[in-house]
C-alpha atoms as a PDB file:
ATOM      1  CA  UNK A   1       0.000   0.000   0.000  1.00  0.00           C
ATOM      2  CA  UNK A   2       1.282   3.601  -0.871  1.00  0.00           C
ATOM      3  CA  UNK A   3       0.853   6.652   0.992  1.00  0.00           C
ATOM      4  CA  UNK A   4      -0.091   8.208  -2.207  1.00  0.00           C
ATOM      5  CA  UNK A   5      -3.135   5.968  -2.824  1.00  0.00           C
ATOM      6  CA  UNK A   6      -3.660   7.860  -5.927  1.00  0.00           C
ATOM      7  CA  UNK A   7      -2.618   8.044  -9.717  1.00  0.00           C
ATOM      8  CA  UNK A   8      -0.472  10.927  -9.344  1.00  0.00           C
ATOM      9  CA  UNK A   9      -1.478  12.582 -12.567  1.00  0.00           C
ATOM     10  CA  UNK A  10      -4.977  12.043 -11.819  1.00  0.00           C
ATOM     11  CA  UNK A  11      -6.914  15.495 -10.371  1.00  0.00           C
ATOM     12  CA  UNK A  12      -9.395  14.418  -7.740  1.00  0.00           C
ATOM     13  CA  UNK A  13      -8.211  11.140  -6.726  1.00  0.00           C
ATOM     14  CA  UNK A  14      -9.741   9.282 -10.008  1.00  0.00           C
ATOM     15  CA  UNK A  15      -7.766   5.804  -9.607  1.00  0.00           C
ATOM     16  CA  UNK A  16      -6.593   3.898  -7.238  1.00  0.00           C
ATOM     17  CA  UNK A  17      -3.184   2.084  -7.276  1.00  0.00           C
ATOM     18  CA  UNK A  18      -2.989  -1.373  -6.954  1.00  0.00           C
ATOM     19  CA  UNK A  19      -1.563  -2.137  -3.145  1.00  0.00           C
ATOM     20  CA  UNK A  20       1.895  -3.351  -2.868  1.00  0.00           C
ATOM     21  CA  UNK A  21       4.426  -3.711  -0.212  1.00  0.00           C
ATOM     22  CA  UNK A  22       5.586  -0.570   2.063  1.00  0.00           C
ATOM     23  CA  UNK A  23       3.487   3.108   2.030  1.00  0.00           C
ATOM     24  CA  UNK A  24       5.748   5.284   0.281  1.00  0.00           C
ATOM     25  CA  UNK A  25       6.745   8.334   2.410  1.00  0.00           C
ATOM     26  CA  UNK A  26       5.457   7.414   5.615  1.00  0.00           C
ATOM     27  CA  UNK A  27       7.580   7.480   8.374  1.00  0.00           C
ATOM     28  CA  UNK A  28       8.994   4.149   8.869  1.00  0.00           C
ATOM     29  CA  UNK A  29       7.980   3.872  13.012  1.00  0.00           C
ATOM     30  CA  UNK A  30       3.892   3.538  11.827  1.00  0.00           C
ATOM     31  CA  UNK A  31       4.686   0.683   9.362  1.00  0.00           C
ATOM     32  CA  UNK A  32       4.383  -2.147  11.736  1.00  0.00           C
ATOM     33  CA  UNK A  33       0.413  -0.663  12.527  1.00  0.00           C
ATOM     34  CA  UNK A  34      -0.080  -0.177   9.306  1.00  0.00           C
ATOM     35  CA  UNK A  35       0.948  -3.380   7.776  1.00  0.00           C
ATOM     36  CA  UNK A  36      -1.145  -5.289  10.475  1.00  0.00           C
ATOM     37  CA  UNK A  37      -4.112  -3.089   8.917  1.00  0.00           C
ATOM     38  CA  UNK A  38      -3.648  -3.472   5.593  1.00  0.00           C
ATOM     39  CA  UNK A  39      -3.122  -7.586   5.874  1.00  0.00           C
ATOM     40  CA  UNK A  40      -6.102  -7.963   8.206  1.00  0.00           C
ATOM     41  CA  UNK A  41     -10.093  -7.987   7.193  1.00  0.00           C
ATOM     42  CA  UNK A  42     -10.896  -4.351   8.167  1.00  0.00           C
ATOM     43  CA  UNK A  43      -7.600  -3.307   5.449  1.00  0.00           C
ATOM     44  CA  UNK A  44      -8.065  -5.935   2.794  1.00  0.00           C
ATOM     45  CA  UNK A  45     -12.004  -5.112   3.014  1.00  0.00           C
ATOM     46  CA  UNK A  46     -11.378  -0.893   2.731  1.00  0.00           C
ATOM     47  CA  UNK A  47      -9.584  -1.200  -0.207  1.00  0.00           C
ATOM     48  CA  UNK A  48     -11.678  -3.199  -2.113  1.00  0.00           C
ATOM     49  CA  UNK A  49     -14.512  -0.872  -1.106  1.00  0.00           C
ATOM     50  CA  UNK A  50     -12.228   1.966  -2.805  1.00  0.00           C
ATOM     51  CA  UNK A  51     -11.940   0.573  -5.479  1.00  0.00           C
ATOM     52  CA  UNK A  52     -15.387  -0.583  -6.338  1.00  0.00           C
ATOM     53  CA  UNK A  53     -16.012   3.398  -5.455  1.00  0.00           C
ATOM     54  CA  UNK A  54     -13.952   4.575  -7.820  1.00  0.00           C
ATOM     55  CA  UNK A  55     -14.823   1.898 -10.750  1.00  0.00           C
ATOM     56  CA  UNK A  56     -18.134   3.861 -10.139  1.00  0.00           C
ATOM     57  CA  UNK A  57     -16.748   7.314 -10.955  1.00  0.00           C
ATOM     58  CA  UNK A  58     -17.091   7.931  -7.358  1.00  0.00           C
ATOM     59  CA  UNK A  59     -14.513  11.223  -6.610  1.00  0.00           C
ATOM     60  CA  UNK A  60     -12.541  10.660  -3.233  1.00  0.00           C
ATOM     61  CA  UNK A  61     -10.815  13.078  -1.150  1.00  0.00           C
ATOM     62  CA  UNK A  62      -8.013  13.317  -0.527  1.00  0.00           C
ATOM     63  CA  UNK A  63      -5.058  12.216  -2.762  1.00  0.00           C
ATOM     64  CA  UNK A  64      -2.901  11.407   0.033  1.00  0.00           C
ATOM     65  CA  UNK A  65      -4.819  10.148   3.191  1.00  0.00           C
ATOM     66  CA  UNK A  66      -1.976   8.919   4.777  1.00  0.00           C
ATOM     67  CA  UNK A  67      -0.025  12.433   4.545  1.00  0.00           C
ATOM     68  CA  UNK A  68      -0.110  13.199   8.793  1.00  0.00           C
ATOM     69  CA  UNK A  69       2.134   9.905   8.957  1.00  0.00           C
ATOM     70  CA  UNK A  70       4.345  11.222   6.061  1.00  0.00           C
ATOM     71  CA  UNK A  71       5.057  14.623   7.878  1.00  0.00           C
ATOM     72  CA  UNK A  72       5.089  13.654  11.594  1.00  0.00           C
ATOM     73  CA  UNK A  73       6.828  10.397  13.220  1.00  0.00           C
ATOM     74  CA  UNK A  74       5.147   8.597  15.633  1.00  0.00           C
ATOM     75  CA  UNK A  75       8.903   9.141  17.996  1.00  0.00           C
ATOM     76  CA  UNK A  76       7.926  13.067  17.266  1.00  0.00           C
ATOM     77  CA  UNK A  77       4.200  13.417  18.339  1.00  0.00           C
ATOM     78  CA  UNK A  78       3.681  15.764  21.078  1.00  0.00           C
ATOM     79  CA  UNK A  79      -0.106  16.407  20.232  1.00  0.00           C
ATOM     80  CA  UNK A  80      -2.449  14.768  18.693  1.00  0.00           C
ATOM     81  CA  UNK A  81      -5.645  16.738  17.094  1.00  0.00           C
ATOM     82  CA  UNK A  82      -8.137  14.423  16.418  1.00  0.00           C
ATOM     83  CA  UNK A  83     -11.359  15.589  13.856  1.00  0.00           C
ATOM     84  CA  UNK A  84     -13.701  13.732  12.348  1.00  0.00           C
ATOM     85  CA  UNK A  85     -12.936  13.029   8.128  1.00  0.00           C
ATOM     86  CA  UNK A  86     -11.682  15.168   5.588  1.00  0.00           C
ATOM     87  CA  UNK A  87     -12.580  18.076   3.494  1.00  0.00           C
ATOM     88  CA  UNK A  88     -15.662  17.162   0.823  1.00  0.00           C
ATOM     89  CA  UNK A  89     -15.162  20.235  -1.618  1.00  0.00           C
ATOM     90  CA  UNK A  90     -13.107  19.853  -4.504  1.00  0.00           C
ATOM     91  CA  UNK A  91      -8.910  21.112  -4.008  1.00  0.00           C
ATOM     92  CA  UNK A  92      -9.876  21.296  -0.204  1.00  0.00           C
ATOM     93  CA  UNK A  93      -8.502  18.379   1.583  1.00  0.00           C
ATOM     94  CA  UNK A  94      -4.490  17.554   1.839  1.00  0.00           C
ATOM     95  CA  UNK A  95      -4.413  14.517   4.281  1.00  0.00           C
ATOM     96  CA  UNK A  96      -3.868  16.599   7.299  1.00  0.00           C
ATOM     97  CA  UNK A  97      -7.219  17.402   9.521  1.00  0.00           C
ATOM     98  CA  UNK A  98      -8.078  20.587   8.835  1.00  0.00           C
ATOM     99  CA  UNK A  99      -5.535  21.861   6.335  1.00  0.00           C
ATOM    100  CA  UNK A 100      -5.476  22.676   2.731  1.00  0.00           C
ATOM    101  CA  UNK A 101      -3.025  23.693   1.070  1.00  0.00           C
ATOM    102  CA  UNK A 102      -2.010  27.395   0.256  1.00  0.00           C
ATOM    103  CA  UNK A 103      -3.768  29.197  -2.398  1.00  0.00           C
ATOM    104  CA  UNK A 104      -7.575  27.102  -1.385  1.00  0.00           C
ATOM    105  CA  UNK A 105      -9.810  29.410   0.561  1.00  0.00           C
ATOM    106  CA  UNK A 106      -9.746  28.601   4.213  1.00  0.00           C
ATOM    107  CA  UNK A 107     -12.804  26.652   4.922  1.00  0.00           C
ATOM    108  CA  UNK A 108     -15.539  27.527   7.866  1.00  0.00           C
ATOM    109  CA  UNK A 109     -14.077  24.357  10.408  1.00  0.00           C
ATOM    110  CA  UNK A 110     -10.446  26.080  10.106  1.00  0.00           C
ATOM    111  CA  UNK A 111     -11.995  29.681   9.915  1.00  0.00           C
ATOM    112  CA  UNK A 112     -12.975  28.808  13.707  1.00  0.00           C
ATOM    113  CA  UNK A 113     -10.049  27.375  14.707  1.00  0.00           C
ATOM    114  CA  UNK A 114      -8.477  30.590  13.769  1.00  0.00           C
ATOM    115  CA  UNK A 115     -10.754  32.504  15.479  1.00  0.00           C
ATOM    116  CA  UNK A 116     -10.277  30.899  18.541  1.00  0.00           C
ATOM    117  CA  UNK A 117      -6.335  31.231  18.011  1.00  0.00           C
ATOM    118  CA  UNK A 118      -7.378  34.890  18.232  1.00  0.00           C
ATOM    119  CA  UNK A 119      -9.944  34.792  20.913  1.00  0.00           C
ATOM    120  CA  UNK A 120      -7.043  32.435  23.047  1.00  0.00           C
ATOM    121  CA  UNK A 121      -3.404  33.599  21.930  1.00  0.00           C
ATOM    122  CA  UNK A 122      -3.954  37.088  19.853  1.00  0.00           C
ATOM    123  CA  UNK A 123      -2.247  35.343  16.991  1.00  0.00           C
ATOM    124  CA  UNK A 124      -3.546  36.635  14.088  1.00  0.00           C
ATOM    125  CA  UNK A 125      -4.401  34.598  10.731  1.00  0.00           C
ATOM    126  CA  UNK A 126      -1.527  33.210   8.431  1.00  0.00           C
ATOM    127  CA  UNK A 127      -1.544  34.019   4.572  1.00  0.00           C
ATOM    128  CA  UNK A 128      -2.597  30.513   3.859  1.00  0.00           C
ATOM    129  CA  UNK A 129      -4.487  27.774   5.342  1.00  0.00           C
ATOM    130  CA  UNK A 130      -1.794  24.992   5.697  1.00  0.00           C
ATOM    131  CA  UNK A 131      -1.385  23.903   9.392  1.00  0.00           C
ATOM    132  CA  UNK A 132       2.234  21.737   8.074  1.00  0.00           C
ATOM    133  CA  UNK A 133       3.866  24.000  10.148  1.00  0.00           C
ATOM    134  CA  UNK A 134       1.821  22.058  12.965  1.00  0.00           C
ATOM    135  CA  UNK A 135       3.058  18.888  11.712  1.00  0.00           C
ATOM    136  CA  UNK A 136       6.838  19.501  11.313  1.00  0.00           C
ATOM    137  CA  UNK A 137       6.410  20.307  15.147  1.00  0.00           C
ATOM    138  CA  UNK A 138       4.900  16.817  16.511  1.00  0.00           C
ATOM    139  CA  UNK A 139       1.198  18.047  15.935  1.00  0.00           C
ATOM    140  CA  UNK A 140      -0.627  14.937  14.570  1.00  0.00           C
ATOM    141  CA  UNK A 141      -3.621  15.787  12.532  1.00  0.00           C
ATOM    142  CA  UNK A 142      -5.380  12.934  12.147  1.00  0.00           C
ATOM    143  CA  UNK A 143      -9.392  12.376  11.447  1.00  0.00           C
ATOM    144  CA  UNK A 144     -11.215   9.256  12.689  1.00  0.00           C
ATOM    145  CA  UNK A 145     -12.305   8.513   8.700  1.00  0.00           C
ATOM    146  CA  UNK A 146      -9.316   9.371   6.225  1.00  0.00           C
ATOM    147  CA  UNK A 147     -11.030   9.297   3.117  1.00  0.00           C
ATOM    148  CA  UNK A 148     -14.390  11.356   1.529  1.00  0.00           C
ATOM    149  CA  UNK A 149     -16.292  11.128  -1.578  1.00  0.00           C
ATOM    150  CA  UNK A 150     -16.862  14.239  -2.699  1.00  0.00           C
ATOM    151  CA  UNK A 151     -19.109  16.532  -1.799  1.00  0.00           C
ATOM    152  CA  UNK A 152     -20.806  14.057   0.939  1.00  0.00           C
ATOM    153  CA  UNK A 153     -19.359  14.590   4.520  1.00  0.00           C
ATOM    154  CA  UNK A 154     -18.871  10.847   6.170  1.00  0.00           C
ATOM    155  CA  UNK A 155     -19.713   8.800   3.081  1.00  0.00           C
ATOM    156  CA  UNK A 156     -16.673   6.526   4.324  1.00  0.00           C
ATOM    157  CA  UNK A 157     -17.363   6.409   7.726  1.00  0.00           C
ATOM    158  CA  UNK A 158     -17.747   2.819   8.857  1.00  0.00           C
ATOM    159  CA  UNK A 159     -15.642   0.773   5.856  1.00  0.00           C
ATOM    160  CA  UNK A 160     -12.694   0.715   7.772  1.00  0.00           C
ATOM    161  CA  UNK A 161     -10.862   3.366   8.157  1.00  0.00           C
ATOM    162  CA  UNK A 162     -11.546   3.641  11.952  1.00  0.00           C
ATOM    163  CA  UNK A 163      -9.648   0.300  12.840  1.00  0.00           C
ATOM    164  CA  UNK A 164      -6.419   1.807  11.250  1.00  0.00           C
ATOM    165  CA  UNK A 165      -7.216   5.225  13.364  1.00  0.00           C
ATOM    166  CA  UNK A 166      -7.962   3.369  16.213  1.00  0.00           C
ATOM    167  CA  UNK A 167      -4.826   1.439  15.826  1.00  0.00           C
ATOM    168  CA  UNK A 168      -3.020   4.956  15.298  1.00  0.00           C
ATOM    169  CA  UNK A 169      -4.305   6.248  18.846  1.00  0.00           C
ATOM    170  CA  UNK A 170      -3.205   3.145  20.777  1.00  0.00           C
ATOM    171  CA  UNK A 171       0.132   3.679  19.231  1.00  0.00           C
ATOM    172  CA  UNK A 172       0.263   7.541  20.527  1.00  0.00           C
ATOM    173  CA  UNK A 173      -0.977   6.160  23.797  1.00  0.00           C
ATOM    174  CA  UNK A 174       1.375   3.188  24.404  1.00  0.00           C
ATOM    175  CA  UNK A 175       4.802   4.770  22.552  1.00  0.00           C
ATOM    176  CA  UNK A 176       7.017   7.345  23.893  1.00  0.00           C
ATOM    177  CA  UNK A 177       6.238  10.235  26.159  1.00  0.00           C
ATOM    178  CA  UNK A 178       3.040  11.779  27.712  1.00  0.00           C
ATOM    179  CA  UNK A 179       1.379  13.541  25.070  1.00  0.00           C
ATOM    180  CA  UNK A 180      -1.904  15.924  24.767  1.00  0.00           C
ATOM    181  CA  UNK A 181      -5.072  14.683  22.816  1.00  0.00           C
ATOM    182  CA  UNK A 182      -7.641  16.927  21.653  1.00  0.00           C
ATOM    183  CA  UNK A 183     -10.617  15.573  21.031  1.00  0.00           C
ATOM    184  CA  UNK A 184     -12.823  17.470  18.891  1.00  0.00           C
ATOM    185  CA  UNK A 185     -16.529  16.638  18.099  1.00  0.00           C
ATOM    186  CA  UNK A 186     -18.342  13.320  18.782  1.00  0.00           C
ATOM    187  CA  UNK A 187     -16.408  11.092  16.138  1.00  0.00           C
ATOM    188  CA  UNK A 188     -12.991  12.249  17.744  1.00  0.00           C
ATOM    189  CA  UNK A 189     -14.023  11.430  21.578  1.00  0.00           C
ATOM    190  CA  UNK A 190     -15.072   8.031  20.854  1.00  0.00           C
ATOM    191  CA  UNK A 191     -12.005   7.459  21.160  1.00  0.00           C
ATOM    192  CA  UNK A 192     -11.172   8.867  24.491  1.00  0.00           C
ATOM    193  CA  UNK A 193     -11.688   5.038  26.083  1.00  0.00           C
ATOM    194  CA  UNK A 194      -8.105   4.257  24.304  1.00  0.00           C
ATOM    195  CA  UNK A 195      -6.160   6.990  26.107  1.00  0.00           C
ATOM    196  CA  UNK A 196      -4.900   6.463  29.560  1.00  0.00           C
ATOM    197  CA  UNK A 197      -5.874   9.765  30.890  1.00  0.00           C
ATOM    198  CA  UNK A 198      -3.563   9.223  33.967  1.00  0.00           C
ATOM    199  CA  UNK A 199      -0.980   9.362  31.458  1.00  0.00           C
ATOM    200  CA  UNK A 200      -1.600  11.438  29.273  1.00  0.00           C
ATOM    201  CA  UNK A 201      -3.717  14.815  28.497  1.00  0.00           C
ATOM    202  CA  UNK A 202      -7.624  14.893  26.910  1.00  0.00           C
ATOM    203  CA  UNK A 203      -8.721  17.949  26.224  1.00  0.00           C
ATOM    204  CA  UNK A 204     -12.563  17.655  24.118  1.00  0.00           C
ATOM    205  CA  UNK A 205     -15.176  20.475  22.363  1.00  0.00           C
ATOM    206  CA  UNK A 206     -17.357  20.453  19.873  1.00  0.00           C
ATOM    207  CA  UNK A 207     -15.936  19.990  16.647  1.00  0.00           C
ATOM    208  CA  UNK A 208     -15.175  23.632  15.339  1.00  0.00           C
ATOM    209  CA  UNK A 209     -17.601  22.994  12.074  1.00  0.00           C
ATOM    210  CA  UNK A 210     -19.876  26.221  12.421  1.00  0.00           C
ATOM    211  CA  UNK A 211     -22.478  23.855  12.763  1.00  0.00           C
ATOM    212  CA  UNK A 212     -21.542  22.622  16.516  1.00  0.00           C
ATOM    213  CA  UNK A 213     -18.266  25.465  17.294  1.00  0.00           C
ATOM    214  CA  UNK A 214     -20.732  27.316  19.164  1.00  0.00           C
ATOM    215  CA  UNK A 215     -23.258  24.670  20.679  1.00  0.00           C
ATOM    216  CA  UNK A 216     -23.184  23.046  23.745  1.00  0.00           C
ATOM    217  CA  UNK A 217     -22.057  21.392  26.469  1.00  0.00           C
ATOM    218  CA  UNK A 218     -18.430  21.597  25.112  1.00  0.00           C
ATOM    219  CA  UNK A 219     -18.373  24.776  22.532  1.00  0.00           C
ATOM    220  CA  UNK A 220     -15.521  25.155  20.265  1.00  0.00           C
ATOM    221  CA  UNK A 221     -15.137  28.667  20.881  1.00  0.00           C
ATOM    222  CA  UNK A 222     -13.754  29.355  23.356  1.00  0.00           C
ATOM    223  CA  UNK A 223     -12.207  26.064  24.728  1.00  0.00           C
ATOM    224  CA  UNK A 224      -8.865  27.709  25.363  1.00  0.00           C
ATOM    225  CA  UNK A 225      -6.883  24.535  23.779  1.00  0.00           C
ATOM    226  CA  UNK A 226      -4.084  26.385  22.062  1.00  0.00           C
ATOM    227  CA  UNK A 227      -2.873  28.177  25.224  1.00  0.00           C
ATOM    228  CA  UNK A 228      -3.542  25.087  27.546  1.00  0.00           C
ATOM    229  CA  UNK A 229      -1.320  22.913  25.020  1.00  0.00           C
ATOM    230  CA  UNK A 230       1.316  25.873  25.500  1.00  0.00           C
ATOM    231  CA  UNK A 231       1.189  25.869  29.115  1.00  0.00           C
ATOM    232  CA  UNK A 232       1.085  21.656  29.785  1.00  0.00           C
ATOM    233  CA  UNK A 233       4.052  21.604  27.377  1.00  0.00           C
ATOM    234  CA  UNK A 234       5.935  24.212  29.200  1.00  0.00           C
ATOM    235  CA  UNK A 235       5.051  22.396  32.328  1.00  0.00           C
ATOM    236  CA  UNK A 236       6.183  19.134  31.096  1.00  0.00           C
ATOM    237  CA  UNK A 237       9.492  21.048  30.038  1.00  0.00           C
ATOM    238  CA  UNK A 238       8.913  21.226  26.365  1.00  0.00           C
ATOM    239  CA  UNK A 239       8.878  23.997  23.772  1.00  0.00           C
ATOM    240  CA  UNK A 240       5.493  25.125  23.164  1.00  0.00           C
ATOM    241  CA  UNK A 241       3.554  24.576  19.291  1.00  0.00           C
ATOM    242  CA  UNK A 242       3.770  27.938  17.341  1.00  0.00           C
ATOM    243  CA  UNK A 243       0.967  28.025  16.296  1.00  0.00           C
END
């Protein structure tokens, strides 16, 4: 299997690749999850779902799903930012929760992220909307679902994708130091029961889609999670995430 699941010279993700050994460009310590995924029922089973998609002239999003394990080593995470799946608008998602790349309009969900940036650290907005910046720094942007057909948010929720993200999170939770989780909408803290909170950090809200960032019990606005990363790093005697 390739980190690039996609024909390269294809726009829009229009063919899969055939799997083979190895995913190109991903950091080598997630290959042993990720070859346990991809040989078990829950792998073998998501790609052949892809691929009867796209014989269909489905469009799927994005062209690199497994792009947060490309830029960020497990041996590296710090954080982990957990959403739900990716961007469903054409050009919009990159294979990093919440990103897109520069040049794309900044969607509504990352609009209010950068809100609260302002409301919580008086950072003002970058020229772009690509959070790789967060990546190269041990921020893991991960969603539960890592794949979208276009323009229908969670049309590949439930074909697999979670056992590989669930996978993913016990790695985080079992390898290497004490980390911080955030948790964001309903999809993300289903997966709180994996963390050892003793251990480690869980901070949860709403997911910051301007359908729910303002709801509650848990509102995205206003959760304060930038500056209480900042401050439990500095605690734990690590530089704090520019954000």
């Amino acid at each position: 299997m390739q980190t690039d699941l996609w024909e390269a010279d294809a726009p829009d993700g229009a063919r899969l690749r055939q799997a083979e050994p190895g995913d190109r460009g991903v950091q080598p310590d997630w290959q042993p999850w990720l070859d346990r995924f991809w040989d078990g029922q829950a792998g073998q089973g998501l790609l052949a779902y892809l691929h009867r998609r796209l014989a269909a002239g489905a469009v799927i999003y994005p062209p690199q799903p497994l792009r947060a394990l490309a830029l960020t080593a497990m041996a590296d995470v710090r954080v982990v930012i957990l959403g739900q799946d990716p961007y469903h608008g054409p050009g919009q998602a990159e294979g990093l929760a919440f990103s897109v790349a520069p040049g794309v309009r900044v969607p509504p969900s990352l609009r209010n992220i950068r809100q609260e940036l302002q409301r919580d650290l008086g950072l003002s907005s970058p020229d772009d909307g690509s959070l790789v910046r967060w990546a190269e720094q041990g921020v893991l942007l991960l969603n539960t679902t890592l794949t979208v057909e276009a323009g229908q948010a969670g049309s590949h929720a439930g074909r697999g994708w979670e056992v590989l993200t669930d996978s993913l999170i016990d790695a985080c939770n079992a390898q290497g130091r004490a980390k911080l989780f955030l948790l964001w909408g309903a999809h993300a803290q289903k997966k709180a029961a994996r963390i050892d909170a003793q251990r480690h950090q869980v901070l949860t809200a709403n997911h910051p889609s301007p359908l729910s960032a303002r709801r509650g019990p848990e509102p995205f606005l206003g959760c304060g999670h930038f500056g209480a990363v900042n401050a439990w790093l500095s605690a734990h005697g690590q530089v704090p995430i520019n954000w």
